[in-house]
Protein backbone atom coordinates (compact mmCIF):
# COMPACT_ATOMS: atom_id res chain seq x y z
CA UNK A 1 73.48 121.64 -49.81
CA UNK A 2 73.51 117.99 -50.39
CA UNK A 3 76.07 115.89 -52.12
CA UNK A 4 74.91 114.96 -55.79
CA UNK A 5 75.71 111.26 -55.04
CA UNK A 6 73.81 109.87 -52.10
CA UNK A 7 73.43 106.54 -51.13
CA UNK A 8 70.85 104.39 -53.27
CA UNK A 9 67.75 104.30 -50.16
CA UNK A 10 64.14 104.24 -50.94
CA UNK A 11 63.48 107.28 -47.75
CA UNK A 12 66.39 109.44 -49.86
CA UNK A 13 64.33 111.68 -51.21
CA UNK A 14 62.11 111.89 -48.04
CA UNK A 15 64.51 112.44 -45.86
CA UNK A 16 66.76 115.24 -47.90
CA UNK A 17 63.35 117.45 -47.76
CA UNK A 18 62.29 116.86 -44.22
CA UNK A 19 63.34 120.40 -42.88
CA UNK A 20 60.82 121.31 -39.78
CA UNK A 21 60.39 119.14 -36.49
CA UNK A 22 56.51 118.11 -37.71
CA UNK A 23 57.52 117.22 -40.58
CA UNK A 24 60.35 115.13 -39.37
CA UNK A 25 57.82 113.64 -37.12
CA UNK A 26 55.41 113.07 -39.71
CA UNK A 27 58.16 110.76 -41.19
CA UNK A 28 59.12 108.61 -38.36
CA UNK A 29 55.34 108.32 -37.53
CA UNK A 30 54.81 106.63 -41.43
CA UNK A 31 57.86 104.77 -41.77
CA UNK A 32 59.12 103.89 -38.40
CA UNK A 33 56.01 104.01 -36.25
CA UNK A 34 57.77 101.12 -33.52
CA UNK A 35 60.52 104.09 -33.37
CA UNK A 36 58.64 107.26 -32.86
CA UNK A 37 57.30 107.25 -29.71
CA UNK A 38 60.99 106.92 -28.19
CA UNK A 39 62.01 109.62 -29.80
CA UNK A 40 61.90 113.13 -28.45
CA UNK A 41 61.15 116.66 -30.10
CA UNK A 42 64.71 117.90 -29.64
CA UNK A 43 66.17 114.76 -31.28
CA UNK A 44 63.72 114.71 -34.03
CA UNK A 45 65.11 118.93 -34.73
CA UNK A 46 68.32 117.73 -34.58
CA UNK A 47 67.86 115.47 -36.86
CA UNK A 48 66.09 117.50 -39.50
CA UNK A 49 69.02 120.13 -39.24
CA UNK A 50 72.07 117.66 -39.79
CA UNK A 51 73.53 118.48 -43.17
CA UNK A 52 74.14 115.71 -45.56
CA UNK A 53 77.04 113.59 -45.96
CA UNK A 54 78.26 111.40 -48.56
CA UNK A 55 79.81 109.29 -45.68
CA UNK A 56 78.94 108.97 -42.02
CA UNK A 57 81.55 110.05 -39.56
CA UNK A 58 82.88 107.32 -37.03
CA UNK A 59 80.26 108.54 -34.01
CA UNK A 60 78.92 106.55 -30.83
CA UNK A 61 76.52 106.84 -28.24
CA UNK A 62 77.11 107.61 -24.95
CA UNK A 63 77.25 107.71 -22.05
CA UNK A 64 73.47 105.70 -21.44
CA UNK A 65 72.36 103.23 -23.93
CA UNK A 66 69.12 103.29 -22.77
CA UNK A 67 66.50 105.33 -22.06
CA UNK A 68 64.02 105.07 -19.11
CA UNK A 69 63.24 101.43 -18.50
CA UNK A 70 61.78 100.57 -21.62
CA UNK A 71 64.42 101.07 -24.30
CA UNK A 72 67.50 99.98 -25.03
CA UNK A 73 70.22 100.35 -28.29
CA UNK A 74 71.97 97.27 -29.50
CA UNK A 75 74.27 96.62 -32.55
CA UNK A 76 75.26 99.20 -34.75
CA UNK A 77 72.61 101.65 -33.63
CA UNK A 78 75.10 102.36 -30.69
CA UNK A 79 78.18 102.85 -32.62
CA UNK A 80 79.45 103.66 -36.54
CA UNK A 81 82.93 101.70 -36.73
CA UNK A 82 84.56 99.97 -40.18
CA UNK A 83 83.08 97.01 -41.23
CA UNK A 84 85.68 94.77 -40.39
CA UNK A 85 86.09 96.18 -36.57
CA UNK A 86 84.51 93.83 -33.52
CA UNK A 87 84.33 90.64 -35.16
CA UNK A 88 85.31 88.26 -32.29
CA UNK A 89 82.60 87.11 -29.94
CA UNK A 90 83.02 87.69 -26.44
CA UNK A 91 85.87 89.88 -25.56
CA UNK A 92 86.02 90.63 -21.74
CA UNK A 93 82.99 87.94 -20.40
CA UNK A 94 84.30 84.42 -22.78
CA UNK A 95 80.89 82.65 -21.91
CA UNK A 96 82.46 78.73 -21.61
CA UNK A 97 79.35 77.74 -23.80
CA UNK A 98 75.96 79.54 -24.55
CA UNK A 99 73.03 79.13 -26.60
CA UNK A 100 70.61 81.22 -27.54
CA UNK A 101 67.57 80.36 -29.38
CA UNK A 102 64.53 82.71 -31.08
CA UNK A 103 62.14 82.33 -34.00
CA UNK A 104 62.78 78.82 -34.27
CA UNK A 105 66.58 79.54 -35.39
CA UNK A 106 69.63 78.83 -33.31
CA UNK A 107 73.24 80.50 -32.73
CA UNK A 108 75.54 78.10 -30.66
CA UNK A 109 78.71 79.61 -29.33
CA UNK A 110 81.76 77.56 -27.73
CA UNK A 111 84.71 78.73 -25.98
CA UNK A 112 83.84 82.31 -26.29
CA UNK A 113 84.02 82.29 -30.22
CA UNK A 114 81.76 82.17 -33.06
CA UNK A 115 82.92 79.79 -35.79
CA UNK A 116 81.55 82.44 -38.10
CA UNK A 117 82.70 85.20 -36.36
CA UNK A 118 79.79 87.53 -34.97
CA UNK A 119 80.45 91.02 -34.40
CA UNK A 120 79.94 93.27 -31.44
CA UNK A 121 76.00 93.09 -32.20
CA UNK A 122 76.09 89.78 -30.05
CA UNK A 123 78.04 90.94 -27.52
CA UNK A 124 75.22 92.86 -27.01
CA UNK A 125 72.87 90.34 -26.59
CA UNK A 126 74.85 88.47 -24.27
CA UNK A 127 75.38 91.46 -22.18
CA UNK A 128 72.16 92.50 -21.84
CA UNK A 129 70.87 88.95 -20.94
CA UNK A 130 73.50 88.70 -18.12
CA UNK A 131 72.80 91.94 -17.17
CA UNK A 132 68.70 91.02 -17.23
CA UNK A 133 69.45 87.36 -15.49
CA UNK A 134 71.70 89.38 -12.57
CA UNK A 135 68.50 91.71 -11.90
CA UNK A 136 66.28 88.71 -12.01
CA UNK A 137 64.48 90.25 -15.43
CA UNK A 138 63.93 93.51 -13.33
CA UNK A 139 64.03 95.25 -16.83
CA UNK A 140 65.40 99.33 -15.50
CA UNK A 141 67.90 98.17 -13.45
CA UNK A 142 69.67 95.65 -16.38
CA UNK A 143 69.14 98.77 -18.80
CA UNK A 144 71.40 100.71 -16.67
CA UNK A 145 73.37 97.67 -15.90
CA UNK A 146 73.95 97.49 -19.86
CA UNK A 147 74.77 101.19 -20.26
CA UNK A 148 77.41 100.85 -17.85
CA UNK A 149 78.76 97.54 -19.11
CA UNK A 150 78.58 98.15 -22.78
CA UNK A 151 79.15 102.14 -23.51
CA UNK A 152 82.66 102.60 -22.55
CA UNK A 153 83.66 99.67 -24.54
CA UNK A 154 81.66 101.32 -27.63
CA UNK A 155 83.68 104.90 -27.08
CA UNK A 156 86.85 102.75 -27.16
CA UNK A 157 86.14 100.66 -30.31
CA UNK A 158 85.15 104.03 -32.39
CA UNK A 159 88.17 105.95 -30.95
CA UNK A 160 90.08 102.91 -32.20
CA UNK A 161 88.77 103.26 -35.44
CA UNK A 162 89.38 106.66 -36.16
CA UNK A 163 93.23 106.39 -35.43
CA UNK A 164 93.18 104.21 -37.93
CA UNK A 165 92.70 106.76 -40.70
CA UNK A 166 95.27 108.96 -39.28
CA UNK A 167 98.00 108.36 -41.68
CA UNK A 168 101.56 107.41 -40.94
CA UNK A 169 102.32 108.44 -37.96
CA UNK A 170 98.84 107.98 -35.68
CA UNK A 171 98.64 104.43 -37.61
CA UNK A 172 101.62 102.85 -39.56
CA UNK A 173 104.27 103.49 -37.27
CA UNK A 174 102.48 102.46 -34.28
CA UNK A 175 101.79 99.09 -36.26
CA UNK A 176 105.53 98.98 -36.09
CA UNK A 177 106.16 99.87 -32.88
CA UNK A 178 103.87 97.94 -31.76
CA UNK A 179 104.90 94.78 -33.90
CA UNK A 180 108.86 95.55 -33.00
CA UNK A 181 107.55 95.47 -29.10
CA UNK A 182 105.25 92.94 -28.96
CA UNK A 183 108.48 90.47 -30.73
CA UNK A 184 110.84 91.65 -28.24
CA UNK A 185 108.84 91.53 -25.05
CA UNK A 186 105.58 89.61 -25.42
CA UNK A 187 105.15 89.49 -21.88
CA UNK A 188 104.90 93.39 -21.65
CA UNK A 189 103.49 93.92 -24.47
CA UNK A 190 100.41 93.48 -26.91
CA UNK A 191 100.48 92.96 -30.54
CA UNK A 192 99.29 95.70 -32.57
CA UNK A 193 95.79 97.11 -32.33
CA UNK A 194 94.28 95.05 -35.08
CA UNK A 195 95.76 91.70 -34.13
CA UNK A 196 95.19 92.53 -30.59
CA UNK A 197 91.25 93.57 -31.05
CA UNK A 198 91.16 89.70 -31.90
CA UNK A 199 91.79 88.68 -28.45
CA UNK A 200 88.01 87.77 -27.30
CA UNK A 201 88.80 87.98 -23.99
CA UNK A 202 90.15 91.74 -23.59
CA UNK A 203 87.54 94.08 -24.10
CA UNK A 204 87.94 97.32 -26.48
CA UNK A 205 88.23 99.94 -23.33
CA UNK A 206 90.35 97.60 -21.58
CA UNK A 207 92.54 97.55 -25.23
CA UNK A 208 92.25 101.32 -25.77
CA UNK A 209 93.32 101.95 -21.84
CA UNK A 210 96.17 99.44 -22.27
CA UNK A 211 97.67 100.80 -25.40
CA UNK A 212 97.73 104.25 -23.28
CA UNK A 213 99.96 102.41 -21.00
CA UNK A 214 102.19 100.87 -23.70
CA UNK A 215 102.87 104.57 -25.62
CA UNK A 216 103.80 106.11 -22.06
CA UNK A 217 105.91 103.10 -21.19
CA UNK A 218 107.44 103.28 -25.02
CA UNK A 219 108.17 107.22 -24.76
CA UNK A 220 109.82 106.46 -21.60
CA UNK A 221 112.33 103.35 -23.01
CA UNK A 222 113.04 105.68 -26.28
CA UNK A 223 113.79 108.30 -24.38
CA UNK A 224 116.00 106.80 -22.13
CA UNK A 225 117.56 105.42 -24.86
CA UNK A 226 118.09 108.30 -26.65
CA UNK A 227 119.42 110.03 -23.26
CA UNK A 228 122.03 107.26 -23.45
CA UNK A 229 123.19 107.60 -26.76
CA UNK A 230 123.63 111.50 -26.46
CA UNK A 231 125.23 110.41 -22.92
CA UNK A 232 127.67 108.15 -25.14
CA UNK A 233 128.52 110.44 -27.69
CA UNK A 234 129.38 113.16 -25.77
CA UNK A 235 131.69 110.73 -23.88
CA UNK A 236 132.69 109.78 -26.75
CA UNK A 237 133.51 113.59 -28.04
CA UNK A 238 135.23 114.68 -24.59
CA UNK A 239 137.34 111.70 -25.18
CA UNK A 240 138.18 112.56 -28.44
CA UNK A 241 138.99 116.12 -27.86
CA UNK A 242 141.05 115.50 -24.66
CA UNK A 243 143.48 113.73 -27.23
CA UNK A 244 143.09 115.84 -29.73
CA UNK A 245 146.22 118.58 -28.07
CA UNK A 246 147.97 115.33 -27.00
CA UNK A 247 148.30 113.95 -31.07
CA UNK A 248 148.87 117.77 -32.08
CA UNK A 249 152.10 118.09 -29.71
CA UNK A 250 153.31 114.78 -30.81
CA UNK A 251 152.58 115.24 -34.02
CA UNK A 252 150.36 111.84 -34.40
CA UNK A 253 152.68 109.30 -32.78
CA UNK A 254 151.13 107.03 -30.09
């Protein structure tokens, strides 16, 4: 059963009712003809049995971005993330100065960084033009070249994402773990997640597999500082109780 509030969308109504694969078909071939050929039976089933949601889960798409050597997924069609997520340009390959132009229009980057702040979208683009300029335009070879380069990175920024709706404990206190850390030994250690996704030159598997590091390294300092403590305060107790007879015989005096 679908949700009584569902996103205001002109292919709604359409798309709540599509319930068999030709139908489903039918649909794509209408509305998204560019689309349809790509897309196989067993996709198009899957698609027309997927119940309804008033909100899409956090999902990417992996492991290959592309299929065959004619198609290719770019932007947000690879991943679901918050809105605010992947807004630096170039984390991982900080292009000293690039231009790209199409249509007529323009989009000049510097340093690595948009001064409006692109999202992951044109880290996409950039990729897969490296990736096509490597194979000399060979178009398979840089949509597997792509896949490789850009998937991981999209697992990475949606499992990023989805920690951040764990509540305290998968996403407050590591804020302040991380932020306590980061102040005491920069060198060692990154700034939480959110400042640290800023950084446009560490990409978001790199981040994710570095943060990994940082909560085994943490567990290991807290617990060898708890194994202290408990060390010193049962020092402290043996020493306590060793002159514990001593004050009892002499009644207190030194």
């Amino acid at each position: 059963m679908c949700p009584p509030s569902l996103p205001a969308c002109p292919f709604t109504p359409q798309v709540v009712g599509l319930k068999t694969l030709d139908d489903t078909r039918a649909f794509f071939n209408k509305n998204f003809p560019q689309l349809s050929p790509a897309l196989r039976n067993a996709d198009l089933e899957r698609f027309s049995e997927r119940p309804c949601r008033r909100l899409p889960t956090f999902s990417y798409v992996g492991p290959a971005l592309h299929r065959g050597g004619t198609t290719v997924l770019l932007g947000d069609a690879i991943h679901t993330v918050k809105p605010y997520f992947g807004q630096v340009w170039g984390r991982g390959q900080p292009p000293a100065h690039h231009n790209h132009q199409s249509g007529g229009g323009m989009w000049e980057f510097s340093g690595g960084r948009s001064c409006g702040g692109v999202n992951s979208a044109f880290e996409d683009v950039a990729t897969l033009e490296r990736c096509l300029e490597e194979h000399c335009e060979r178009v398979p070879p840089a949509l597997a070249s792509f896949s490789a380069a850009r998937a991981p990175d999209a697992a990475a920024l949606v499992n990023l994402s989805r920690r951040m709706d764990g509540g305290f404990f998968t996403f407050v206190l590591p804020l302040i773990v991380d932020a306590f850390m980061h102040r005491l030994a920069p060198w060692l250690f990154l700034p939480p997640v959110v400042t640290a996704m800023q950084n446009e030159n560490l990409g978001y598997a790199q981040l994710a597999a570095r943060k990994v590091r940082e909560r085994i390294l943490q567990a290991l300092l807290g617990g060898g500082l708890l194994a202290a403590l408990g060390a010193a305060a049962a020092a402290g107790a043996r020493f306590l109780w060793g002159r514990a007879p001593v004050a009892l015989i002499t009644g207190g005096a030194a």
